[in-house]
Protein backbone atom coordinates (compact mmCIF):
# COMPACT_ATOMS: atom_id res chain seq x y z
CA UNK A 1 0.00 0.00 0.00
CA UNK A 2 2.88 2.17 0.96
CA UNK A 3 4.20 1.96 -2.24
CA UNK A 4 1.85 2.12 -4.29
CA UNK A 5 1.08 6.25 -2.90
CA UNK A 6 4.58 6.82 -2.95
CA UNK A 7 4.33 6.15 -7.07
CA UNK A 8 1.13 8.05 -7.43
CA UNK A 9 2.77 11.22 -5.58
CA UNK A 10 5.99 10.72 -8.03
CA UNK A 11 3.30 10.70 -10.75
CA UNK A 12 1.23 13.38 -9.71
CA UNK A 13 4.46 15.72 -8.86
CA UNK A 14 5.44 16.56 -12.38
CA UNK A 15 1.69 17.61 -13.84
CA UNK A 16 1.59 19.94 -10.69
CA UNK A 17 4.75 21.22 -11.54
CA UNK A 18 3.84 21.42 -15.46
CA UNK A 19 0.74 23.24 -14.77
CA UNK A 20 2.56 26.12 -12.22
CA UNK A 21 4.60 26.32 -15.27
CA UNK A 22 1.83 26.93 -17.74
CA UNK A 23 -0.15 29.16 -15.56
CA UNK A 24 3.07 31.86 -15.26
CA UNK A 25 3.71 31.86 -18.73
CA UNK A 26 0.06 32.80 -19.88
CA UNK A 27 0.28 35.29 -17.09
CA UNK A 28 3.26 36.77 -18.66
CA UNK A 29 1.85 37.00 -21.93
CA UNK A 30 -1.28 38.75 -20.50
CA UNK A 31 1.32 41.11 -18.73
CA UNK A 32 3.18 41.75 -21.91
CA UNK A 33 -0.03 42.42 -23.65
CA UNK A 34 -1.29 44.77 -21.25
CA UNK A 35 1.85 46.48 -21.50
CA UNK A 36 0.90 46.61 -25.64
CA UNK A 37 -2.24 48.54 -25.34
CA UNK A 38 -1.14 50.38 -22.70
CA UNK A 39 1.77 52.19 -24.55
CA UNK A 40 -0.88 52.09 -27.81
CA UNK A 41 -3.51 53.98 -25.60
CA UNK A 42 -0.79 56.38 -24.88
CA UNK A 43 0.49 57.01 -27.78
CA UNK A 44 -3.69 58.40 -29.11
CA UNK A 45 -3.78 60.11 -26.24
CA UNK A 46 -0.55 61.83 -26.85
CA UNK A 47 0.65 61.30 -23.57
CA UNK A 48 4.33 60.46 -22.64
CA UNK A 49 5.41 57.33 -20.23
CA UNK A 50 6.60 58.00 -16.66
CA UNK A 51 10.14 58.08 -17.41
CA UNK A 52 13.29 58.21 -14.78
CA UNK A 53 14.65 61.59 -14.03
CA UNK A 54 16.34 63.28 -16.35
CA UNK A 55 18.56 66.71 -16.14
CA UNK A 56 15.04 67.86 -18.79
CA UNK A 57 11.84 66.68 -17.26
CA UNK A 58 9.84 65.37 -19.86
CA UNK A 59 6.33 67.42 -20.47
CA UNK A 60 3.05 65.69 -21.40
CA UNK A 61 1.12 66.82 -24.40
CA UNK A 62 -2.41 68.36 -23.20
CA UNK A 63 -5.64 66.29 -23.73
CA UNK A 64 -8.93 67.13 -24.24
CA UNK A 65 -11.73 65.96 -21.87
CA UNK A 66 -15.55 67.41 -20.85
CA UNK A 67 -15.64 69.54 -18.27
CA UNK A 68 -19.11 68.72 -17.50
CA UNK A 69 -20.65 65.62 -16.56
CA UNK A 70 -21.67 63.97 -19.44
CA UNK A 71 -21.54 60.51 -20.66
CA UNK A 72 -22.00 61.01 -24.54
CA UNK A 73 -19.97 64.05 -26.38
CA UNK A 74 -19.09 64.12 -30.06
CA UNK A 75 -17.62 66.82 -32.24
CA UNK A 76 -19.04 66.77 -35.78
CA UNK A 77 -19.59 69.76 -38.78
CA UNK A 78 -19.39 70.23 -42.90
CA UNK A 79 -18.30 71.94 -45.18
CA UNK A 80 -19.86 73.33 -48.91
CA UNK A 81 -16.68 74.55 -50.50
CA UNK A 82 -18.77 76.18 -53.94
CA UNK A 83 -18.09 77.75 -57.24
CA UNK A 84 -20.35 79.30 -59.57
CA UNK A 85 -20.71 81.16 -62.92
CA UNK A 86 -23.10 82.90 -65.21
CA UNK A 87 -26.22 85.70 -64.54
CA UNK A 88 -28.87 86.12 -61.84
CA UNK A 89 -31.42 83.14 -61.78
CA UNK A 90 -33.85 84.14 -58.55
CA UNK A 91 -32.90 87.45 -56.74
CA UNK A 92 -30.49 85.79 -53.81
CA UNK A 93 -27.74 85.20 -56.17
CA UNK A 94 -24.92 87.75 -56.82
CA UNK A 95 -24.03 88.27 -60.22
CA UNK A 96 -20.49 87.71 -60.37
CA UNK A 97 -18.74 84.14 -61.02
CA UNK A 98 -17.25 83.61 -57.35
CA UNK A 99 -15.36 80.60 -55.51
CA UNK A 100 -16.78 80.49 -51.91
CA UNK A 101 -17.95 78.72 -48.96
CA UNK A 102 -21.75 78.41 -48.95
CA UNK A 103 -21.17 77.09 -45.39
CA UNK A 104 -19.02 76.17 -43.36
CA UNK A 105 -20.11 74.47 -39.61
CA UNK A 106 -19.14 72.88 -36.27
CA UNK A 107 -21.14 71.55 -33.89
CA UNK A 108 -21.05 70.03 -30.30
CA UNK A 109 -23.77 67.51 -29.58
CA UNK A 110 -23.85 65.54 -26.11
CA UNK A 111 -26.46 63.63 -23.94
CA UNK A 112 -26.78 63.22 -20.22
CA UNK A 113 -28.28 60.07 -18.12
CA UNK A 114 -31.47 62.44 -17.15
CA UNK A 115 -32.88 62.17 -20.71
CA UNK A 116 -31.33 65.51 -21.94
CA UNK A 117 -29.10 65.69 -25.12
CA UNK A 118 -27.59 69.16 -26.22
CA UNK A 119 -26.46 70.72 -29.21
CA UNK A 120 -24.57 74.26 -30.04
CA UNK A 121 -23.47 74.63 -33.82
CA UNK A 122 -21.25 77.30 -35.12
CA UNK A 123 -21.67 79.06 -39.09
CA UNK A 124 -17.79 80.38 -40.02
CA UNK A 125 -18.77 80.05 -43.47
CA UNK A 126 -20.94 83.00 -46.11
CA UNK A 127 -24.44 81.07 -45.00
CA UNK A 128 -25.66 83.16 -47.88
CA UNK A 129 -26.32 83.84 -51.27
CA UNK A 130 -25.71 86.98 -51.46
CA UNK A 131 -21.98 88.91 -51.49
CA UNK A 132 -20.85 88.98 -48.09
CA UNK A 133 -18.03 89.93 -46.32
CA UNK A 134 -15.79 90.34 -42.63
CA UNK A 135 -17.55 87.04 -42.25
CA UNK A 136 -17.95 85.98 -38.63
CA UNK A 137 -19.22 83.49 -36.36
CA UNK A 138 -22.90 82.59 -35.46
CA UNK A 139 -25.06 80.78 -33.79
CA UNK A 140 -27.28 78.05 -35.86
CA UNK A 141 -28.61 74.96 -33.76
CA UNK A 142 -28.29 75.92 -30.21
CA UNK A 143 -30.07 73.96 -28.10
CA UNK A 144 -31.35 71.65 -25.58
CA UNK A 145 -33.81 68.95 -25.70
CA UNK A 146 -35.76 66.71 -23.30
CA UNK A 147 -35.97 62.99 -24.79
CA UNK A 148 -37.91 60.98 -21.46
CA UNK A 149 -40.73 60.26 -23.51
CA UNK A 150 -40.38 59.67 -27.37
CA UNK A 151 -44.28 60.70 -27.46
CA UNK A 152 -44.20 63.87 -25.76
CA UNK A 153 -40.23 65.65 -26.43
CA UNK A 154 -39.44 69.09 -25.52
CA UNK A 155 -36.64 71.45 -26.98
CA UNK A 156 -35.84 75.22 -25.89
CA UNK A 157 -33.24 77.20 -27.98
CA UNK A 158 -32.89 78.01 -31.30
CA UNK A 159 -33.45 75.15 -34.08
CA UNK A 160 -35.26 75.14 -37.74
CA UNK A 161 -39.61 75.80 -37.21
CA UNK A 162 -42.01 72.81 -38.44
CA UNK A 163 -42.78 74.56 -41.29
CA UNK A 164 -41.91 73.62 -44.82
CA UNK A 165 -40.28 70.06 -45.60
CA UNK A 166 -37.66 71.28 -47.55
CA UNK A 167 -36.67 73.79 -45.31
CA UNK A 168 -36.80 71.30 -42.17
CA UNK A 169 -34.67 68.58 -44.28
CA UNK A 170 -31.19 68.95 -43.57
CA UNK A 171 -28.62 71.00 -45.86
CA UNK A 172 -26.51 68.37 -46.12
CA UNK A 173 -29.03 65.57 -47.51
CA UNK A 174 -30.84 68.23 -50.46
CA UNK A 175 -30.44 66.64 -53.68
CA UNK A 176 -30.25 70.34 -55.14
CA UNK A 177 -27.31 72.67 -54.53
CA UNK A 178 -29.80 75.10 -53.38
CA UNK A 179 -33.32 75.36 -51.87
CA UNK A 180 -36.06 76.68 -53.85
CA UNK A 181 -36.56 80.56 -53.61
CA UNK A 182 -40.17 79.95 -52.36
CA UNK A 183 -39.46 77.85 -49.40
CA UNK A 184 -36.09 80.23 -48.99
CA UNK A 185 -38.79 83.33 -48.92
CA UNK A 186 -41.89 81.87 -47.06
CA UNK A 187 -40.36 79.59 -44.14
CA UNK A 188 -39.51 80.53 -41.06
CA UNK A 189 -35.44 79.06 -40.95
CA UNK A 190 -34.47 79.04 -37.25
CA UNK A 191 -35.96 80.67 -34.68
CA UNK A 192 -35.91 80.70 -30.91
CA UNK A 193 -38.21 79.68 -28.75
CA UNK A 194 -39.69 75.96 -27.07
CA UNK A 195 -40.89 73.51 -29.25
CA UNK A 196 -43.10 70.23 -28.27
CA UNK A 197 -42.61 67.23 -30.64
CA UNK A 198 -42.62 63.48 -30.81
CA UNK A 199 -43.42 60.08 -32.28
CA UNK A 200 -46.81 58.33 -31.99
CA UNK A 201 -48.19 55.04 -33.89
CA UNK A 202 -45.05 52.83 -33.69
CA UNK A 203 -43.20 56.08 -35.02
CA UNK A 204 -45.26 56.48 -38.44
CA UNK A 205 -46.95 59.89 -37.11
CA UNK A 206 -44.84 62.80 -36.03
CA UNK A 207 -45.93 66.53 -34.89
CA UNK A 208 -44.37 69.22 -33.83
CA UNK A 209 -45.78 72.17 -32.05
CA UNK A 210 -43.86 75.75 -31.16
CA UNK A 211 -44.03 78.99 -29.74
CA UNK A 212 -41.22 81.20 -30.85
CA UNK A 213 -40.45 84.77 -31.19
CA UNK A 214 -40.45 84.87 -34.73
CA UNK A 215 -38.11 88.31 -35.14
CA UNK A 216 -35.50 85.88 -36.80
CA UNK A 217 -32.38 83.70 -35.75
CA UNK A 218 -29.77 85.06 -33.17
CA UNK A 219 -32.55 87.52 -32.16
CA UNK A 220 -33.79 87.67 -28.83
CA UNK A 221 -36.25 90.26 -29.22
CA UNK A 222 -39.80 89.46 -29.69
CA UNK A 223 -41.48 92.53 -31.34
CA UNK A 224 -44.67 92.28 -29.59
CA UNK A 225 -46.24 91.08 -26.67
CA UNK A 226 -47.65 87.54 -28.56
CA UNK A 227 -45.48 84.41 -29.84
CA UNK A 228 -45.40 83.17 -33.34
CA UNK A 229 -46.48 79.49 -32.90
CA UNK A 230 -46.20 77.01 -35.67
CA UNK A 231 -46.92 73.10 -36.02
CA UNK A 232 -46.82 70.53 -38.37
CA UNK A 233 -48.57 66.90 -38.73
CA UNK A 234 -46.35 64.48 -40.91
CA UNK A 235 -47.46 60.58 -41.40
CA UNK A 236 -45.65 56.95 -43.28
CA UNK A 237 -48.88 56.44 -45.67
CA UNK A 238 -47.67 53.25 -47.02
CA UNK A 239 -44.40 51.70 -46.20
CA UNK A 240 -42.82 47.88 -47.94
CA UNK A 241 -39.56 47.23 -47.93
CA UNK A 242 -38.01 50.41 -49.56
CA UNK A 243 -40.67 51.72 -50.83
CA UNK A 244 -41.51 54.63 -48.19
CA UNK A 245 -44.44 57.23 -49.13
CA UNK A 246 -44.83 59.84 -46.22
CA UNK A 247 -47.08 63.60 -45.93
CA UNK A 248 -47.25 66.17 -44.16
CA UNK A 249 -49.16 69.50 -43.56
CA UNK A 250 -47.89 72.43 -41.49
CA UNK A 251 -48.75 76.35 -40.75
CA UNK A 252 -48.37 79.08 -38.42
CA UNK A 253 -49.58 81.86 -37.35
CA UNK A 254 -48.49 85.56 -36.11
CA UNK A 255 -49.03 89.13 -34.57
CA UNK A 256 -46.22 91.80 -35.41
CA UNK A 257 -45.56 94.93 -34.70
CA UNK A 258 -41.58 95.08 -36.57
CA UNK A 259 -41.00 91.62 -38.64
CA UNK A 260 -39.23 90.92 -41.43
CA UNK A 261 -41.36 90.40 -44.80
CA UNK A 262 -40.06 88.62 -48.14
CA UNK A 263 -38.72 91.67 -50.03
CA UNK A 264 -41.53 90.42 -53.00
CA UNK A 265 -44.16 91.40 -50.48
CA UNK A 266 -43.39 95.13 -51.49
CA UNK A 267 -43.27 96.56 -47.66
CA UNK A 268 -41.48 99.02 -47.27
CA UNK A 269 -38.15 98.45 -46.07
CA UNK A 270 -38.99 94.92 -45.99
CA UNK A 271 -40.71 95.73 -42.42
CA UNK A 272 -44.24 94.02 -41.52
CA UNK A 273 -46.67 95.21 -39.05
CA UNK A 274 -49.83 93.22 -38.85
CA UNK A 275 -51.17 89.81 -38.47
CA UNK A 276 -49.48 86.88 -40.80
CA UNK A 277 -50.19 83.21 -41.42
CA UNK A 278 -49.31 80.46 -43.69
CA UNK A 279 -50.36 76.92 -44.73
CA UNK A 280 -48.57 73.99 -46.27
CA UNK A 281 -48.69 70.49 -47.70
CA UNK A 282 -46.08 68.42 -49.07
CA UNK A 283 -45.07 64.90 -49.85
CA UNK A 284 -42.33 62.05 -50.81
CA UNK A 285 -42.00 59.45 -52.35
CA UNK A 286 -38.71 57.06 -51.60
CA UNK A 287 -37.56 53.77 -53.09
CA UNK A 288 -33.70 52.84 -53.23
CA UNK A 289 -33.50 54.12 -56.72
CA UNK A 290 -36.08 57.10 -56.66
CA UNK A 291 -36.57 59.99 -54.76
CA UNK A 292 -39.46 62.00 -55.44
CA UNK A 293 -40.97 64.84 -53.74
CA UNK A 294 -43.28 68.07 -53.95
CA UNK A 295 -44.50 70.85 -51.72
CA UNK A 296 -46.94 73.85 -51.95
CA UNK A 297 -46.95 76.98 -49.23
CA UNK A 298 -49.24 80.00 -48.99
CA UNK A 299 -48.64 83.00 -46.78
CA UNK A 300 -50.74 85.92 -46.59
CA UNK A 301 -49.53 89.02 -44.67
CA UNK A 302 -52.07 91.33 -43.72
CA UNK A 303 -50.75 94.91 -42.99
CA UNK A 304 -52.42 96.99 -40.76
CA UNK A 305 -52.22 99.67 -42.57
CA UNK A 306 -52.22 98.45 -46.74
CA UNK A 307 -53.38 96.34 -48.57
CA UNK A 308 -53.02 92.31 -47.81
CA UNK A 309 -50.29 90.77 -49.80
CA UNK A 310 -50.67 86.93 -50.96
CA UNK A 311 -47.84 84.77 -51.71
CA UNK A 312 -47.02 81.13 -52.65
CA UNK A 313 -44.45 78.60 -53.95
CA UNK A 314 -44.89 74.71 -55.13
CA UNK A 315 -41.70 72.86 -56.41
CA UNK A 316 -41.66 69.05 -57.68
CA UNK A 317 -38.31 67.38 -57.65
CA UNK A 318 -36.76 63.83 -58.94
CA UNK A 319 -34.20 61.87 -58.36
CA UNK A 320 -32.84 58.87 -59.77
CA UNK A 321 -29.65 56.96 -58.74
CA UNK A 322 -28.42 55.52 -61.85
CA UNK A 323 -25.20 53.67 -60.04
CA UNK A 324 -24.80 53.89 -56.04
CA UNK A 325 -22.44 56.77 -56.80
CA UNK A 326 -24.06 58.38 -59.72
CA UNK A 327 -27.32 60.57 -59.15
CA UNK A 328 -29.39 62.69 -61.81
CA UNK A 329 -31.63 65.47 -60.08
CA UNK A 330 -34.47 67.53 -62.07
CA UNK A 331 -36.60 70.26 -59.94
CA UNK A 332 -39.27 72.35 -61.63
CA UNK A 333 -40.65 75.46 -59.16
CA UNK A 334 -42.33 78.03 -59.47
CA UNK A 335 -42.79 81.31 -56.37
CA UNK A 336 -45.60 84.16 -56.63
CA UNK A 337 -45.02 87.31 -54.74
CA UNK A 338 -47.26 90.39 -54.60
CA UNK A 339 -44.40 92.33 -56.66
CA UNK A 340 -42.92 89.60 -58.69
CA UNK A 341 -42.90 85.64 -60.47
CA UNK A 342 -40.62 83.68 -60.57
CA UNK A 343 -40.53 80.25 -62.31
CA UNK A 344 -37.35 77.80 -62.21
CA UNK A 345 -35.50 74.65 -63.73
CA UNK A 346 -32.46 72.90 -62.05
CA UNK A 347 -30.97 69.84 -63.33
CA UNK A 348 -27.81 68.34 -62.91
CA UNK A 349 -26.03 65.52 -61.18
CA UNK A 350 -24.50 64.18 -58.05
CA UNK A 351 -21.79 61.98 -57.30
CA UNK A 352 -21.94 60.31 -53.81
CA UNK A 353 -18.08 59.65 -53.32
CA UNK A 354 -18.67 58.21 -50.08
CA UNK A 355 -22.59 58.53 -49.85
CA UNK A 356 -23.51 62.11 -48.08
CA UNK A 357 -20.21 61.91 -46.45
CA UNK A 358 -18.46 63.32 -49.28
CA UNK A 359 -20.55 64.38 -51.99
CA UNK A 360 -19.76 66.09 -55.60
CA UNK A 361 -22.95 68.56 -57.31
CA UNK A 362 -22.96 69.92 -60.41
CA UNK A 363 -25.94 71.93 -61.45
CA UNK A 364 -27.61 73.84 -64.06
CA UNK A 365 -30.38 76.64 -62.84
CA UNK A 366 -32.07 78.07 -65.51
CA UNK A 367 -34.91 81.09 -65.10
CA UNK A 368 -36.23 84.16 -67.27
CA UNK A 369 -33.39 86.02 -65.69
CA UNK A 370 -30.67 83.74 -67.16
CA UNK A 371 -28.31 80.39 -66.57
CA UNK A 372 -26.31 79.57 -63.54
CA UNK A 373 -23.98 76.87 -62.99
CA UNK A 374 -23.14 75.98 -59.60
CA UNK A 375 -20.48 73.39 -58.33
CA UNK A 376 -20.27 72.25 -54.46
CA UNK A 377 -18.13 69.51 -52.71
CA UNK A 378 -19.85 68.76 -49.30
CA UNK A 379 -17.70 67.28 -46.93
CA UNK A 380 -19.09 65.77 -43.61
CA UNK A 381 -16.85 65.13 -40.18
């Protein structure tokens, strides 16, 4: 019996042993490979290894971290580097062939555990048409937003009004170079004030309800005593597969005493004093081939001293995608003002380098006031 332990402890002795020996040479591999992504995290960060004294101390490159509390912060912006050449097609164009940036943005967006996200966005760019320069910074999005609920979301700042499709959908996903002067002239653009919005029906209805001061954007005067309060209803009709047909209808209404008015309203100075409203109704049609869309606004601005001035603007636009890269765009639009008419043609095409990311445009606008060609590379980061 004696013996026979005796050989199973000889036995057993060298698997111990074997296994020690195994054990401290994965843990020195793990060590090594810490050690790896250690000096890899490091070297992103920029910062420099605790190192021995030396007769010149060694200093550590700065790094950039929030100063506030919260968990989700990302740095983002684009760029519309543009070039164009030939006459006047719609009056927001200057007449001169020019190299420019249409616009040029960064932005800050960030969320925090309590439901809030945030967003401020800077314009360095022209963010016009029209010959501008000592160009300096401004305010576009600047807000905050209250997500809880998806059915019932609230936003205070400044951010685009729920009125007009085109003019909601973003600048960087418009198949055109350029709006159409209608929806340029009869929106709202960005305003400041508190908005109430969400999602109902499994997210195929949307609204959107605001009160805003509606003197303009990076303007915190409110002309009168009353808010300018806007809404809009949008809804999936029929959705299969990527076929995707959606509506929407939107208006809003005003008091002012000192507001601006499109200058085809014929006030003078472009000032309006008096009660103003408008109507819309628009909709799209999407496949993964097509994109095809169409919109008609009416505003009437009732002076309170002159006559009432009626104005409206429809557009229809198409797109096909011939290739995944290759995109031909035709838009046909037309804008009556109380002083003027103007009816429109752009056509040309777009190459999606790298989808929206990085996107080539090369148009041809064409009016009774004459051709335009305009070329833009939109860059996204």
């Amino acid at each position: 019996m004696r013996s026979a332990v005796l050989t199973l402890i000889l036995v057993a002795t060298p698997l111990t042993a074997q296994s020690v020996e195994e054990r401290l040479s994965r843990l020195e591999q793990e060590m090594r490979e810490l050690r790896a992504e250690n000096a890899e995290l490091r070297r992103q960060l920029g910062v420099q290894p605790p190192a021995a004294a030396t007769p010149e101390p060694v200093t550590a490159q700065p790094v950039v971290r929030p100063a506030g509390k919260e968990p989700r912060l990302t740095v983002g912006g684009f760029l519309h580097a543009q070039a164009e050449s030939g006459g006047r097609v719609d009056a927001r164009f200057d007449e001169s062939d020019r190299v420019y940036f249409r616009r040029a943005r960064v932005n800050v967006q960030g969320g925090f555990a309590e439901h809030f996200d945030f967003k401020v966005e800077a314009e360095v760019g022209g963010n016009t048409l029209g010959a501008a320069s000592n160009l300096r910074a401004q305010g576009t999005d600047v807000y905050a937003q209250w997500k809880r609920y998806p059915a019932a979301q609230v936003r205070f700042g400044q951010f685009k009004t729920p009125y007009s499709f085109e003019q909601i959908y973003s600048d960087t996903l418009i198949s055109t170079p350029e709006r159409a002067l209608g929806v340029d002239r009869l929106a709202l653009g960005r305003q400041i004030g508190v908005q109430l919005m969400g999602d109902l029906a499994e997210k195929r209805v949307s609204y959107a309800i605001g009160a805003f001061n509606g003197n303009g954007v990076n303007t915190s005067n409110n002309d009168d005593d009353g808010f300018l309060v806007a809404a809009r209803l949008a809804a999936t009709l029929h959705e299969r597969g990527k076929l995707k047909w959606t509506a929407g209808v939107n208006g809003y209404r005003s008091e002012d005493r000192n507001a601006a008015a499109p200058p085809e309203a014929g006030l003078a100075n472009n000032a309006f004093a008096g009660t103003r409203h408008a109507w819309g109704v628009d909709t799209q049609l999407f496949t993964d081939r097509l994109e095809l869309m169409t919109e008609y606004l009416s505003a009437e601005y009732d002076p309170a001293a002159a006559t009432q001035r009626d104005l409206s603007a429809f557009y229809v636009l198409g797109g096909w995608l011939f290739t995944p890269k290759w995109q031909g765009v035709l838009r046909y639009e037309t804008y009556d003002g109380f002083t003027s008419s103007t009816n429109a043609w752009t056509g040309g095409a777009n190459y999606l380098l790298k989808g929206h990311d990085l996107k080539l445009q090369l148009h041809l606008m064409h009016s009774d006031e004459g051709d335009r060609v305009v070329a833009r590379v939109q860059t996204l980061f």
